[in-house]
PDB file of N, CA and C in Angstrom:
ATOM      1  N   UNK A   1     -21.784 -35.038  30.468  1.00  0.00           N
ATOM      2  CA  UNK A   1     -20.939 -35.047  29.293  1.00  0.00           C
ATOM      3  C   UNK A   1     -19.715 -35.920  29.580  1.00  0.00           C
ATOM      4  N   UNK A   2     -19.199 -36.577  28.654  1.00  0.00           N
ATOM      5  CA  UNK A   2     -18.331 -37.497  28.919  1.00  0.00           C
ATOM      6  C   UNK A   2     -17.068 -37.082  28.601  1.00  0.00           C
ATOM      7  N   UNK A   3     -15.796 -37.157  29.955  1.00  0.00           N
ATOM      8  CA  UNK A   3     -14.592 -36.492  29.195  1.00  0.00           C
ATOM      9  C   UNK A   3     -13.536 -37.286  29.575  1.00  0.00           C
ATOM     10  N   UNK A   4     -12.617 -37.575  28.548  1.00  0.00           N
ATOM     11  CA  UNK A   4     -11.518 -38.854  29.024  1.00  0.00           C
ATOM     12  C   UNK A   4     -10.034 -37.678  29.352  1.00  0.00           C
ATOM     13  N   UNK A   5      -8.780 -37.906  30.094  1.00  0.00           N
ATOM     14  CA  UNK A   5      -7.731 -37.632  30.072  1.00  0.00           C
ATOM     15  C   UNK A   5      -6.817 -38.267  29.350  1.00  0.00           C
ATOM     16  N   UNK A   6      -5.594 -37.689  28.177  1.00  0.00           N
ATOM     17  CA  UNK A   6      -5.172 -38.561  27.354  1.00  0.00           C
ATOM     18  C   UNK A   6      -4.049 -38.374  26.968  1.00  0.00           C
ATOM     19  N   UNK A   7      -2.721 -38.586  26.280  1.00  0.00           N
ATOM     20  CA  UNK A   7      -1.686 -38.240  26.179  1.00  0.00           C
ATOM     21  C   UNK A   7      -1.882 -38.103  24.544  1.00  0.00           C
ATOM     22  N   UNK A   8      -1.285 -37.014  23.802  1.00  0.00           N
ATOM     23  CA  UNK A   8      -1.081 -36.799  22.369  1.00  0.00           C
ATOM     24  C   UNK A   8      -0.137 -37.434  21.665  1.00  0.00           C
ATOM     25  N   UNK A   9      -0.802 -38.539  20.976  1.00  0.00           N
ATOM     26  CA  UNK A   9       0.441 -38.926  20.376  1.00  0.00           C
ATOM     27  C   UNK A   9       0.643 -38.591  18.823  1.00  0.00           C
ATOM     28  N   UNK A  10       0.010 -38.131  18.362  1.00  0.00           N
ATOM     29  CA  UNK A  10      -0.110 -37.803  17.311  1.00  0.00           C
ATOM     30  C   UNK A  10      -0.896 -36.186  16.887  1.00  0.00           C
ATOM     31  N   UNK A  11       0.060 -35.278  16.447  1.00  0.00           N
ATOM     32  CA  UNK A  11      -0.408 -33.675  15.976  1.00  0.00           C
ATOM     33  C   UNK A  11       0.208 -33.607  14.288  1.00  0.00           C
ATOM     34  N   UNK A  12      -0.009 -34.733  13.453  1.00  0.00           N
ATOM     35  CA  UNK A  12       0.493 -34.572  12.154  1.00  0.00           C
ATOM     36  C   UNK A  12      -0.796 -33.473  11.351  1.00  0.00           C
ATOM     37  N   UNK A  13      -2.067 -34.448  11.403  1.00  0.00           N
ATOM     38  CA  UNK A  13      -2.843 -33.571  10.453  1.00  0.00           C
ATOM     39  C   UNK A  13      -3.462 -32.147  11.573  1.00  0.00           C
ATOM     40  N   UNK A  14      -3.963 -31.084  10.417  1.00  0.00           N
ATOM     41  CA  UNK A  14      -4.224 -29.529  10.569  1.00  0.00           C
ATOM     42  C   UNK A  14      -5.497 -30.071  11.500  1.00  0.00           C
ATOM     43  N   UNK A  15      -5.353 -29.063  12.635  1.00  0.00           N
ATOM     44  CA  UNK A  15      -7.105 -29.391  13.815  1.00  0.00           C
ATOM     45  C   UNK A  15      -7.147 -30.437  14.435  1.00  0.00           C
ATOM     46  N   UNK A  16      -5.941 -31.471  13.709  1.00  0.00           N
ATOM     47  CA  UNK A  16      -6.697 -32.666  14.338  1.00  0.00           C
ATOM     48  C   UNK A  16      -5.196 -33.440  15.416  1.00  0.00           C
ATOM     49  N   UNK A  17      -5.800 -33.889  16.499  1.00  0.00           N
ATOM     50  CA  UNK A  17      -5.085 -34.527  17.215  1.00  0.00           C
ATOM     51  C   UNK A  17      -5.178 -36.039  17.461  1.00  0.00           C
ATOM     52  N   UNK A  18      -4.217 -37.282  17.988  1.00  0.00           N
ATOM     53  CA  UNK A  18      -4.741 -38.734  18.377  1.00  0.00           C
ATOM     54  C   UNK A  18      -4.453 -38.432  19.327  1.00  0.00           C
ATOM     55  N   UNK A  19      -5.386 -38.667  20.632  1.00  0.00           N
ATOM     56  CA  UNK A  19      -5.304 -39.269  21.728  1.00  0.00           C
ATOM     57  C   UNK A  19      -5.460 -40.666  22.502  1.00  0.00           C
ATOM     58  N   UNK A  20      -4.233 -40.902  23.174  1.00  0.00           N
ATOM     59  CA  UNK A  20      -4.422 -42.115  23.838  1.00  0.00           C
ATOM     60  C   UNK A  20      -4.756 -41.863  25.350  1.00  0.00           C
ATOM     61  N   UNK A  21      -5.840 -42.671  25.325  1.00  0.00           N
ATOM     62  CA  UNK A  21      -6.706 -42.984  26.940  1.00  0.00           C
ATOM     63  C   UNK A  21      -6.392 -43.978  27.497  1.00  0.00           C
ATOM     64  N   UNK A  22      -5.786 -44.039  28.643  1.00  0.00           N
ATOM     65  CA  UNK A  22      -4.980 -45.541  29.445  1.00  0.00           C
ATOM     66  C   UNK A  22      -6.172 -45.742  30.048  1.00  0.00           C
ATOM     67  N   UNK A  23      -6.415 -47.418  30.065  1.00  0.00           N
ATOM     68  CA  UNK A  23      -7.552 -46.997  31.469  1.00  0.00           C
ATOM     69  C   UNK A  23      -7.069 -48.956  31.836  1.00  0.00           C
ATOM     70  N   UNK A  24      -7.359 -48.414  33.292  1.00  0.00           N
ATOM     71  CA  UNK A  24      -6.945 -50.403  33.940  1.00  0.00           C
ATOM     72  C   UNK A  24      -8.419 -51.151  33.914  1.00  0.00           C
ATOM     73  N   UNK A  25      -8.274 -52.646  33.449  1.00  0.00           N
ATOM     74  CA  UNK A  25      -9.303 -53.412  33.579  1.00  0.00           C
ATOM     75  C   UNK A  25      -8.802 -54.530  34.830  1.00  0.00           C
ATOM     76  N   UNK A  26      -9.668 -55.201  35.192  1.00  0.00           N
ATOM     77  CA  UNK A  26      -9.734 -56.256  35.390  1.00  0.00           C
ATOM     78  C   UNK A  26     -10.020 -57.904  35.226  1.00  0.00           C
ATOM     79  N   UNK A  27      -9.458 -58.878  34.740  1.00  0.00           N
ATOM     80  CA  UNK A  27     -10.032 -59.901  33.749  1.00  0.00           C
ATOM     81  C   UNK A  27     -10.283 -60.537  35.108  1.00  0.00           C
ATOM     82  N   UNK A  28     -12.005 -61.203  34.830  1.00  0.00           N
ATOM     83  CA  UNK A  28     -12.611 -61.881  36.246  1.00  0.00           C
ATOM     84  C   UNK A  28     -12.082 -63.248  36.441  1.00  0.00           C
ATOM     85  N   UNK A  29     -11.341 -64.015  35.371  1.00  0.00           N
ATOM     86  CA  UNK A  29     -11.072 -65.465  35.273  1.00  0.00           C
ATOM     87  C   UNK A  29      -9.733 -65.309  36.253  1.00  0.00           C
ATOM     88  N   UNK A  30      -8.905 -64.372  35.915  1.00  0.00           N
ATOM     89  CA  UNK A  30      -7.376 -64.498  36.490  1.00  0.00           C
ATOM     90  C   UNK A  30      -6.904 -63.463  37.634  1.00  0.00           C
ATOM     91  N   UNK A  31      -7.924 -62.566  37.944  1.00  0.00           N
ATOM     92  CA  UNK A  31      -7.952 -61.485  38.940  1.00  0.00           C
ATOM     93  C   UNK A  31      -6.772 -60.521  38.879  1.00  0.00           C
ATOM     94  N   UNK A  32      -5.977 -60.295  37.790  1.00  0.00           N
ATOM     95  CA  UNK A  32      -5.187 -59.291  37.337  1.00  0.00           C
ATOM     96  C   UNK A  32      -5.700 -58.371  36.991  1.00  0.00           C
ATOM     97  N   UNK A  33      -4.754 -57.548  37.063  1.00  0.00           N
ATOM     98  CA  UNK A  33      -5.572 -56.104  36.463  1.00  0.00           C
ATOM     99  C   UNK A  33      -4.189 -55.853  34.611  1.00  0.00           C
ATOM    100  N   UNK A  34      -5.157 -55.615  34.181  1.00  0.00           N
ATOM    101  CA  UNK A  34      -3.942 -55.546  32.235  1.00  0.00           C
ATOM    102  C   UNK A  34      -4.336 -53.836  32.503  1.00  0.00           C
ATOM    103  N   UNK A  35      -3.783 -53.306  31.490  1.00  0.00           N
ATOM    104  CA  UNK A  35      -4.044 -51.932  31.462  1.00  0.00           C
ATOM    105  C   UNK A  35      -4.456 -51.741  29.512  1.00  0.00           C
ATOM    106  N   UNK A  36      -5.575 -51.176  29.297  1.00  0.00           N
ATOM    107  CA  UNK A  36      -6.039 -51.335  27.635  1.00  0.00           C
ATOM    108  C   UNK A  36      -5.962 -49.764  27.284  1.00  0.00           C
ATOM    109  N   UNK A  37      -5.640 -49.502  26.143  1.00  0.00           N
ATOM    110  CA  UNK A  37      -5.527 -48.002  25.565  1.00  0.00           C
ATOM    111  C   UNK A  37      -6.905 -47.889  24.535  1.00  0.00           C
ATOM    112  N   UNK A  38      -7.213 -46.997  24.502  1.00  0.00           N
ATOM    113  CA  UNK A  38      -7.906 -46.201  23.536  1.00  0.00           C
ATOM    114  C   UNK A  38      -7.741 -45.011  22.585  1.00  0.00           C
ATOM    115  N   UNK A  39      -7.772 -45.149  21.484  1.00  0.00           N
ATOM    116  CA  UNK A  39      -7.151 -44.281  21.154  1.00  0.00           C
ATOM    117  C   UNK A  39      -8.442 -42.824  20.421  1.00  0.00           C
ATOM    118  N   UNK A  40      -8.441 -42.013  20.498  1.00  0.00           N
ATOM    119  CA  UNK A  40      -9.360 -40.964  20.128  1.00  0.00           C
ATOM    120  C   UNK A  40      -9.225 -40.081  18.944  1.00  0.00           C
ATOM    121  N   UNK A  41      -9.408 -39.574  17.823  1.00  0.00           N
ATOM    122  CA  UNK A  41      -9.489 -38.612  17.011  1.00  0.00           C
ATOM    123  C   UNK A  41     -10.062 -37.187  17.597  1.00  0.00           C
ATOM    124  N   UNK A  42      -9.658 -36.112  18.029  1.00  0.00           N
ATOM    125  CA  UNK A  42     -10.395 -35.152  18.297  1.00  0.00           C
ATOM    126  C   UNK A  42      -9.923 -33.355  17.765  1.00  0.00           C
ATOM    127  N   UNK A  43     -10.812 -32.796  17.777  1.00  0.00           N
ATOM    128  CA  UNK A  43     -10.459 -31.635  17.511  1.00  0.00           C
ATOM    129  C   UNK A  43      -9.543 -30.481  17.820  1.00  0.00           C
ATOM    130  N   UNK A  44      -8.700 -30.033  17.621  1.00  0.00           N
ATOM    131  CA  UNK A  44      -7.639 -29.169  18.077  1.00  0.00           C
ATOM    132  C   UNK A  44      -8.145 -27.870  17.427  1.00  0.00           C
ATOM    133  N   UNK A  45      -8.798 -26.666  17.460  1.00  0.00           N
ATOM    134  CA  UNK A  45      -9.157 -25.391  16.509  1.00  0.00           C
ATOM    135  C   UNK A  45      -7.777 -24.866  16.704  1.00  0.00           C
ATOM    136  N   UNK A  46      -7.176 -24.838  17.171  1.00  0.00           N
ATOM    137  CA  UNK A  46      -5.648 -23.177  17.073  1.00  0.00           C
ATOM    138  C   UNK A  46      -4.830 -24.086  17.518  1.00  0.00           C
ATOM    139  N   UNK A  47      -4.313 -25.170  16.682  1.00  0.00           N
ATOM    140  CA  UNK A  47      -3.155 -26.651  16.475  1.00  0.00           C
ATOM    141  C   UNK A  47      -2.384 -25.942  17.588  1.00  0.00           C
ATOM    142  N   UNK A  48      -2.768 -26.032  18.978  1.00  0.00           N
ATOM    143  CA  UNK A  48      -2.067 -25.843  19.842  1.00  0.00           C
ATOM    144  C   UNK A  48      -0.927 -26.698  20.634  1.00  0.00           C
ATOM    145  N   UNK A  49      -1.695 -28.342  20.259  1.00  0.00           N
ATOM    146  CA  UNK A  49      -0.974 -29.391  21.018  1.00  0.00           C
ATOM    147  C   UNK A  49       0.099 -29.446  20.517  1.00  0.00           C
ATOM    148  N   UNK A  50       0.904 -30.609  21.202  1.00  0.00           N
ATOM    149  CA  UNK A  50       2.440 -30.633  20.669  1.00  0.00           C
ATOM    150  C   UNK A  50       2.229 -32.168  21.129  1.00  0.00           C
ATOM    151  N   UNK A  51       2.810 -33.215  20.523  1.00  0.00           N
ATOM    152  CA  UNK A  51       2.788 -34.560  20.730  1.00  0.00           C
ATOM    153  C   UNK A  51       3.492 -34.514  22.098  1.00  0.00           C
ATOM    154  N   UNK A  52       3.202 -35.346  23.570  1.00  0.00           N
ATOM    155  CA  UNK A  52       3.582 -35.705  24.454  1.00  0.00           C
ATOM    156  C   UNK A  52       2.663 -34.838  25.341  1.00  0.00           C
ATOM    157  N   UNK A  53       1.715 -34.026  25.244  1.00  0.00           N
ATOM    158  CA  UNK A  53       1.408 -32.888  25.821  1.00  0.00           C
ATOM    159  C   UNK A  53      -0.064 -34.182  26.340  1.00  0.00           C
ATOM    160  N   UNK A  54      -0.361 -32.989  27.372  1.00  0.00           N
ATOM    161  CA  UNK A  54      -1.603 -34.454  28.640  1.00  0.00           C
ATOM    162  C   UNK A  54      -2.816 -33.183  28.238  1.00  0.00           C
ATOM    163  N   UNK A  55      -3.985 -34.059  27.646  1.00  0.00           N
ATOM    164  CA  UNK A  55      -4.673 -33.101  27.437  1.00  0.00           C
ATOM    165  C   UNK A  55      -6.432 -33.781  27.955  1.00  0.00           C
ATOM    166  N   UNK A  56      -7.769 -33.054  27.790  1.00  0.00           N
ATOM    167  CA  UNK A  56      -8.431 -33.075  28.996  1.00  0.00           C
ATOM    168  C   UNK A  56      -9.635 -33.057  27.213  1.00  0.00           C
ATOM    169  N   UNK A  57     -10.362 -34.138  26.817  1.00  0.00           N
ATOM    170  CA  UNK A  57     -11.410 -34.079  25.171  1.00  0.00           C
ATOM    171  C   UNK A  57     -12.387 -34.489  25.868  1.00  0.00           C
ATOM    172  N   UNK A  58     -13.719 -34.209  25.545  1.00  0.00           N
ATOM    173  CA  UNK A  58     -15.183 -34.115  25.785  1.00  0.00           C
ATOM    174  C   UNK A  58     -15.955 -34.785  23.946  1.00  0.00           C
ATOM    175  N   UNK A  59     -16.827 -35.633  24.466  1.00  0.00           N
ATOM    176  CA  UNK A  59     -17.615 -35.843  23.468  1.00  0.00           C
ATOM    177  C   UNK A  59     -18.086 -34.398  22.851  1.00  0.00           C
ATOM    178  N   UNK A  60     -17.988 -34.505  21.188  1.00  0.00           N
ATOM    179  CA  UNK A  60     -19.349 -33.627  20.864  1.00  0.00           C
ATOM    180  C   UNK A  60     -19.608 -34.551  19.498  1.00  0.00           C
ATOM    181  N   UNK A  61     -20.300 -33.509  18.992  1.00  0.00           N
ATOM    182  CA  UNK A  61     -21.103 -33.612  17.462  1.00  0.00           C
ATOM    183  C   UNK A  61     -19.897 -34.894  16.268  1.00  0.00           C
ATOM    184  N   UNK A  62     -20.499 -35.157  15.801  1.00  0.00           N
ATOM    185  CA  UNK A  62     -19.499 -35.592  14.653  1.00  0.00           C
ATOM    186  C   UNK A  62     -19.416 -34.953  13.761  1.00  0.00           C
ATOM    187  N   UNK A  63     -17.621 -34.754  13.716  1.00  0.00           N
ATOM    188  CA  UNK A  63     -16.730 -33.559  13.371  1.00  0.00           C
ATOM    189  C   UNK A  63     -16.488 -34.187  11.422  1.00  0.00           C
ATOM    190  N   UNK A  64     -15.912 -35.234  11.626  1.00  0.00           N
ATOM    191  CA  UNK A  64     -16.201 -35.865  10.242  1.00  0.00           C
ATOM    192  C   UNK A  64     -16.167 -37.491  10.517  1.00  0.00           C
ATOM    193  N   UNK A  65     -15.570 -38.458   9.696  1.00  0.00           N
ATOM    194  CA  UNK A  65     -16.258 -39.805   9.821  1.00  0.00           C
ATOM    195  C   UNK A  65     -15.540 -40.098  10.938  1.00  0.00           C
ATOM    196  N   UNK A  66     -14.472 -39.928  11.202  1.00  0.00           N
ATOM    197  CA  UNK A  66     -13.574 -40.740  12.582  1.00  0.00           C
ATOM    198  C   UNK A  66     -13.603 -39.774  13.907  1.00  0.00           C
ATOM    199  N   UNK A  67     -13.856 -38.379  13.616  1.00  0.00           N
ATOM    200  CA  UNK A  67     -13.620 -37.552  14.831  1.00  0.00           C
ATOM    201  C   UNK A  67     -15.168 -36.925  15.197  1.00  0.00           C
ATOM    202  N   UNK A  68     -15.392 -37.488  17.036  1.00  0.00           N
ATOM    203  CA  UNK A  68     -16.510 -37.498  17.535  1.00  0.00           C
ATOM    204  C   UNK A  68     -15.713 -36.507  19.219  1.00  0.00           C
ATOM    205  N   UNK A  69     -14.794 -35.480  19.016  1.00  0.00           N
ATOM    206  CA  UNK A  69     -14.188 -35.276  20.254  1.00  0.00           C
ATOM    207  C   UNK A  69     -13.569 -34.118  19.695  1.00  0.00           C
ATOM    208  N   UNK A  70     -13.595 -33.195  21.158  1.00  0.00           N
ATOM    209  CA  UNK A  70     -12.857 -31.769  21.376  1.00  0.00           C
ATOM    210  C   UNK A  70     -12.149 -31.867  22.626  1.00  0.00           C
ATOM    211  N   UNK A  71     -10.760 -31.107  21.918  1.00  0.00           N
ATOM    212  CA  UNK A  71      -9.994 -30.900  23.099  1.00  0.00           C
ATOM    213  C   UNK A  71     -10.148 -29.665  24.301  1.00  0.00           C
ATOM    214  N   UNK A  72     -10.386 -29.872  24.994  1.00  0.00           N
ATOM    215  CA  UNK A  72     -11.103 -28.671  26.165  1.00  0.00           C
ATOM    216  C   UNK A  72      -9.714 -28.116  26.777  1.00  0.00           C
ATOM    217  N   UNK A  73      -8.829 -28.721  27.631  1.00  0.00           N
ATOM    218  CA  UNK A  73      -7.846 -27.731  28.450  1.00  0.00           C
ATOM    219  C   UNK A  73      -6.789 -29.157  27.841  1.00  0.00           C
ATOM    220  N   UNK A  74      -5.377 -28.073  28.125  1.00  0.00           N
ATOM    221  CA  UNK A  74      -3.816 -28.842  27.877  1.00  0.00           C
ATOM    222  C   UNK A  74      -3.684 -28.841  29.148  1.00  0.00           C
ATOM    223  N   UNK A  75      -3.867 -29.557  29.947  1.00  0.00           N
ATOM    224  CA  UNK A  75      -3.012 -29.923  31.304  1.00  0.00           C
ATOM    225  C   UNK A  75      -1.686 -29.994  31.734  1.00  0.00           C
ATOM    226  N   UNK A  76      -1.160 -30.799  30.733  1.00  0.00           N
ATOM    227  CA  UNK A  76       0.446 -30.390  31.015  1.00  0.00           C
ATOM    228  C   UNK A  76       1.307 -30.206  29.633  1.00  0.00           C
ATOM    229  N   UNK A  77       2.129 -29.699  29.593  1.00  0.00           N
ATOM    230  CA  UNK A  77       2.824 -29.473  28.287  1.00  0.00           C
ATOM    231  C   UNK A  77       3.755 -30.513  28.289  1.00  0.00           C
ATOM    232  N   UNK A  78       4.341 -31.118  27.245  1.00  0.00           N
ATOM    233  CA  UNK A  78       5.666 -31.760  27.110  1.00  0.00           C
ATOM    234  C   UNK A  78       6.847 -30.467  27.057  1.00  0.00           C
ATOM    235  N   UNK A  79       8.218 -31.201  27.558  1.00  0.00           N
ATOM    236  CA  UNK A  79       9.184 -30.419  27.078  1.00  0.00           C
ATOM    237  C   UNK A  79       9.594 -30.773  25.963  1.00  0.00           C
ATOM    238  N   UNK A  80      10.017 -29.288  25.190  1.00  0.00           N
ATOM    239  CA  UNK A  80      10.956 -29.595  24.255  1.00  0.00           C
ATOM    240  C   UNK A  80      12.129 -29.655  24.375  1.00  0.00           C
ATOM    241  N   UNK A  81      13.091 -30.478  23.439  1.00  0.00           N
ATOM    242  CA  UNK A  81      14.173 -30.473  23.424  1.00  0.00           C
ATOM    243  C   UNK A  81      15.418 -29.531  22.951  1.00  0.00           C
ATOM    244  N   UNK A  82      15.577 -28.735  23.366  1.00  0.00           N
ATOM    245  CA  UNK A  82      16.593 -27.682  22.130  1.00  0.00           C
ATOM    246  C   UNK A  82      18.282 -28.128  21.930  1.00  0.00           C
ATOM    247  N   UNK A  83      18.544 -28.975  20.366  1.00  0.00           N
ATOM    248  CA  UNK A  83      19.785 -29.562  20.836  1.00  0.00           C
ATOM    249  C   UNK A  83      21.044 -28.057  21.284  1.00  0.00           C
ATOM    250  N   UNK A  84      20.588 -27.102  20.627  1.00  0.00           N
ATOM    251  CA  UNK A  84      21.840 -26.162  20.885  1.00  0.00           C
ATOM    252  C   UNK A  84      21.700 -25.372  22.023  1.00  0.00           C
ATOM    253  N   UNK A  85      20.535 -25.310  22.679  1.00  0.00           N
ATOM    254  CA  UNK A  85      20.953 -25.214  24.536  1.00  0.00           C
ATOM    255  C   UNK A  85      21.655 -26.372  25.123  1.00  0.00           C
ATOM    256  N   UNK A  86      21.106 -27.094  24.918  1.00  0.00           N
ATOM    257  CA  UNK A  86      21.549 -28.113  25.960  1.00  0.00           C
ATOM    258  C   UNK A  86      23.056 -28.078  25.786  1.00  0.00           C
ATOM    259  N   UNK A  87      23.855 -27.933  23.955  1.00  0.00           N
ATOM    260  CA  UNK A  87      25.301 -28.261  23.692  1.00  0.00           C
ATOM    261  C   UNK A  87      26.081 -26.800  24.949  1.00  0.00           C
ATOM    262  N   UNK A  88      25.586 -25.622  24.592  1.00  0.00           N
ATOM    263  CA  UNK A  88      25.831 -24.827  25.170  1.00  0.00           C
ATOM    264  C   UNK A  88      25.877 -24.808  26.912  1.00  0.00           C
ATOM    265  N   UNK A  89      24.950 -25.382  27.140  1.00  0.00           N
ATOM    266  CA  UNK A  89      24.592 -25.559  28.920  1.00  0.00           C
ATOM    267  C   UNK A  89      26.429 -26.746  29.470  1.00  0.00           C
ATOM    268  N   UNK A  90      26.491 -27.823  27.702  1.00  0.00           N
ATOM    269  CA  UNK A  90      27.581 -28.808  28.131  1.00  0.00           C
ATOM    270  C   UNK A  90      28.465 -28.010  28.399  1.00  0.00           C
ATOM    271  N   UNK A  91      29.292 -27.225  27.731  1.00  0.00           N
ATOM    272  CA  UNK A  91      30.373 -26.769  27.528  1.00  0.00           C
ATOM    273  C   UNK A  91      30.389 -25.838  28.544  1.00  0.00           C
ATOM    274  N   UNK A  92      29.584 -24.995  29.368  1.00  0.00           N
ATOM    275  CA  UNK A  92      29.922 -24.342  30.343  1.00  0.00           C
ATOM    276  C   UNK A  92      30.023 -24.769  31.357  1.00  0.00           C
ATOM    277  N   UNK A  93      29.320 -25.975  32.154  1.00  0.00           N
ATOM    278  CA  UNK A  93      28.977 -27.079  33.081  1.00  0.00           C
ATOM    279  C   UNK A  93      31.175 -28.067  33.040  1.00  0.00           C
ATOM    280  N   UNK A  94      30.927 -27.881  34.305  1.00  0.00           N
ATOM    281  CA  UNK A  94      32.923 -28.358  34.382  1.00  0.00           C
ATOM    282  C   UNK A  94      32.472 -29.938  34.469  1.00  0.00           C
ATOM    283  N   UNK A  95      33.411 -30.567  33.601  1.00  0.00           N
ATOM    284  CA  UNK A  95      33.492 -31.909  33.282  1.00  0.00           C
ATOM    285  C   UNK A  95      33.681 -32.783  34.726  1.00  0.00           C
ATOM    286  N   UNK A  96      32.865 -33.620  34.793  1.00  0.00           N
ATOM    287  CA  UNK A  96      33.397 -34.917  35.378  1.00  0.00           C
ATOM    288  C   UNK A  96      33.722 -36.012  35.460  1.00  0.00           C
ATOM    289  N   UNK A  97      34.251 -36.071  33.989  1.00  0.00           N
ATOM    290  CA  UNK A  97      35.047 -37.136  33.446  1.00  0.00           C
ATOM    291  C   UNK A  97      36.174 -37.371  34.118  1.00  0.00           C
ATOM    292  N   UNK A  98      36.779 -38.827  34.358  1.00  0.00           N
ATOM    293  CA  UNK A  98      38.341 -39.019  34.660  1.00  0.00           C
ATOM    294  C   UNK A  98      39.139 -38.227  33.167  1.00  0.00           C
ATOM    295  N   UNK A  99      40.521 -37.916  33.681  1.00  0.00           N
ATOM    296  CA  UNK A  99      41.065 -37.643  32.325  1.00  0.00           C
ATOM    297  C   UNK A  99      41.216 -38.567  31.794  1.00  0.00           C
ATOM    298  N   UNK A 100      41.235 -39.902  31.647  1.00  0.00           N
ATOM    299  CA  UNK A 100      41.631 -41.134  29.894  1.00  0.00           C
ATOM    300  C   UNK A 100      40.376 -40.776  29.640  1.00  0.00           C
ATOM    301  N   UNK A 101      39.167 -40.318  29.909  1.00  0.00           N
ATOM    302  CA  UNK A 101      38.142 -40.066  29.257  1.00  0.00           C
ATOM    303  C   UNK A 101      38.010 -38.488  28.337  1.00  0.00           C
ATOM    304  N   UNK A 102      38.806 -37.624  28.903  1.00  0.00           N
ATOM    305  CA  UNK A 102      38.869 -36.371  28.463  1.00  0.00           C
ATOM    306  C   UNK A 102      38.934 -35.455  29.339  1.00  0.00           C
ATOM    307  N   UNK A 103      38.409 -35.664  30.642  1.00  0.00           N
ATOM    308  CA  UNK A 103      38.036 -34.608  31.594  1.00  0.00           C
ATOM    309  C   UNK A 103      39.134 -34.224  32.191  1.00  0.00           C
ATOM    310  N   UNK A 104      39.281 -33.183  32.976  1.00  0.00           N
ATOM    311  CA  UNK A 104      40.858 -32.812  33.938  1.00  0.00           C
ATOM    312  C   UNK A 104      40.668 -32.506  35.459  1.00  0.00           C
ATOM    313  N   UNK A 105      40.948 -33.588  36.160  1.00  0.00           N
ATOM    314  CA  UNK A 105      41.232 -33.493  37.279  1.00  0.00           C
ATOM    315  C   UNK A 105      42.361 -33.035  38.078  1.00  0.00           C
ATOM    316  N   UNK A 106      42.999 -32.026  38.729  1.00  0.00           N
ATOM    317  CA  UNK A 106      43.831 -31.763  38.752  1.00  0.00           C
ATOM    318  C   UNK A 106      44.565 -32.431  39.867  1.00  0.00           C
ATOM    319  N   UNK A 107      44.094 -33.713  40.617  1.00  0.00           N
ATOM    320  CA  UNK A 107      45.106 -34.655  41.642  1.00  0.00           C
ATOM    321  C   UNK A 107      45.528 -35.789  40.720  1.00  0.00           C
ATOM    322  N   UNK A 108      45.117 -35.968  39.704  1.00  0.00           N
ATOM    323  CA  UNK A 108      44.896 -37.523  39.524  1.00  0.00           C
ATOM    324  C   UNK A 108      45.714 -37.537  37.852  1.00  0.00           C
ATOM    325  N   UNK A 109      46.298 -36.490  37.595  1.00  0.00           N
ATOM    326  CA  UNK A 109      47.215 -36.388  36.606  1.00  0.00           C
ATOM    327  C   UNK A 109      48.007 -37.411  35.787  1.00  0.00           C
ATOM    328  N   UNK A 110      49.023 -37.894  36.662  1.00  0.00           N
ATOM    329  CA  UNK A 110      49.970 -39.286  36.415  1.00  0.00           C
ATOM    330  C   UNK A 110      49.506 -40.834  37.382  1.00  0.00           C
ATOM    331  N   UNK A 111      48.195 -40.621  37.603  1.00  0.00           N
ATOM    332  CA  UNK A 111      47.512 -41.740  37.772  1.00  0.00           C
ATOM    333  C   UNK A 111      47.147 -42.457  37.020  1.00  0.00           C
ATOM    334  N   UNK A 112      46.938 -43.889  36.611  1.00  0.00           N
ATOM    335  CA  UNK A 112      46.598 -44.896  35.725  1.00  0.00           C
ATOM    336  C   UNK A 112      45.134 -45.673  36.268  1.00  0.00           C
ATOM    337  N   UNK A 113      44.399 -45.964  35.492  1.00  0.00           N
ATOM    338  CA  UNK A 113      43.313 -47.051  35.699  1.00  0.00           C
ATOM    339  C   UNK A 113      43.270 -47.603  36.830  1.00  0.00           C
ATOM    340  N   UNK A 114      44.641 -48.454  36.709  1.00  0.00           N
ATOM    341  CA  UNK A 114      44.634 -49.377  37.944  1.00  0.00           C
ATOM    342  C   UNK A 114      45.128 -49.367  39.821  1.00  0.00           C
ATOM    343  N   UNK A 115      45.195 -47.577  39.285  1.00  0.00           N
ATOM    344  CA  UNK A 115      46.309 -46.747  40.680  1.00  0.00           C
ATOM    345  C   UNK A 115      44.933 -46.349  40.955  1.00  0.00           C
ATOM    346  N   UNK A 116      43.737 -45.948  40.404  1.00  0.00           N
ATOM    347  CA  UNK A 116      42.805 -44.915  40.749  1.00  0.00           C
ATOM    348  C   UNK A 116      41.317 -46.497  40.857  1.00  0.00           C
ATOM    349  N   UNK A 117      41.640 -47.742  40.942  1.00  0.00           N
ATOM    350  CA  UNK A 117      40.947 -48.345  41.125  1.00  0.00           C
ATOM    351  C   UNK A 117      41.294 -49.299  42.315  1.00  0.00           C
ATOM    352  N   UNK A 118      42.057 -49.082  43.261  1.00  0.00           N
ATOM    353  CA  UNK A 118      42.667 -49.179  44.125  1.00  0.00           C
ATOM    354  C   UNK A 118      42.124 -48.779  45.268  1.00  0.00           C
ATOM    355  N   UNK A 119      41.937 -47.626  45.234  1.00  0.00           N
ATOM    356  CA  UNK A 119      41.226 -46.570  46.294  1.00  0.00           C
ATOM    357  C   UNK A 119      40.263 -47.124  46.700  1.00  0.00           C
TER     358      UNK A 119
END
């Protein structure tokens, strides 16, 4: 049975996922290696993926005209981003900004740019 490894780039429509398959060639005229993508239509049953997520599709049956593929295991998850942890994680985390930037250092008070570029 044939099964490619692929990155999700696409979880818009219901069941259904795009996967992209990297794979390296070699062109025999110039002895480089290019790297060519493929891209896959395959089945998702319980829209589990999340775009960025590394996932593991197997040929089957034809599902409808473009999708000939099932997704078998999620290998790795993407992270998500949460903007209001991360704001929260800022504000407790002590600045290391110079102060003309905002931050507070407490040696470098009545120091200037050009006193603290000196050093």
């Amino acid at each position: 049975m044939k099964t490619y490894v692929g990155k999700v780039i696409s979880d818009k429509a219901n069941k259904t996922i795009l996967v992209a398959v990297d794979r390296w060639m070699i062109v025999p005229k110039y002895k480089v290696k290019i790297k060519r993508t493929s891209k896959f239509m395959a089945h998702d049953e319980n829209n589990d993926c999340r775009m960025g997520d590394i996932v593991r599709i197997h040929i089957s049956r034809p599902l409808s005209k473009n999708k000939t593929w099932r997704m078998t295991d999620i290998l790795r998850r993407e992270r998500v981003y949460d903007a209001e942890a991360a704001a929260k994680e800022a504000e407790q985390r002590p600045s290391d900004l110079p102060p003309s930037l905002g931050g507070s250092q407490p040696g470098n008070l009545n120091r200037g740019f050009a006193a603290s570029a000196v050093l």
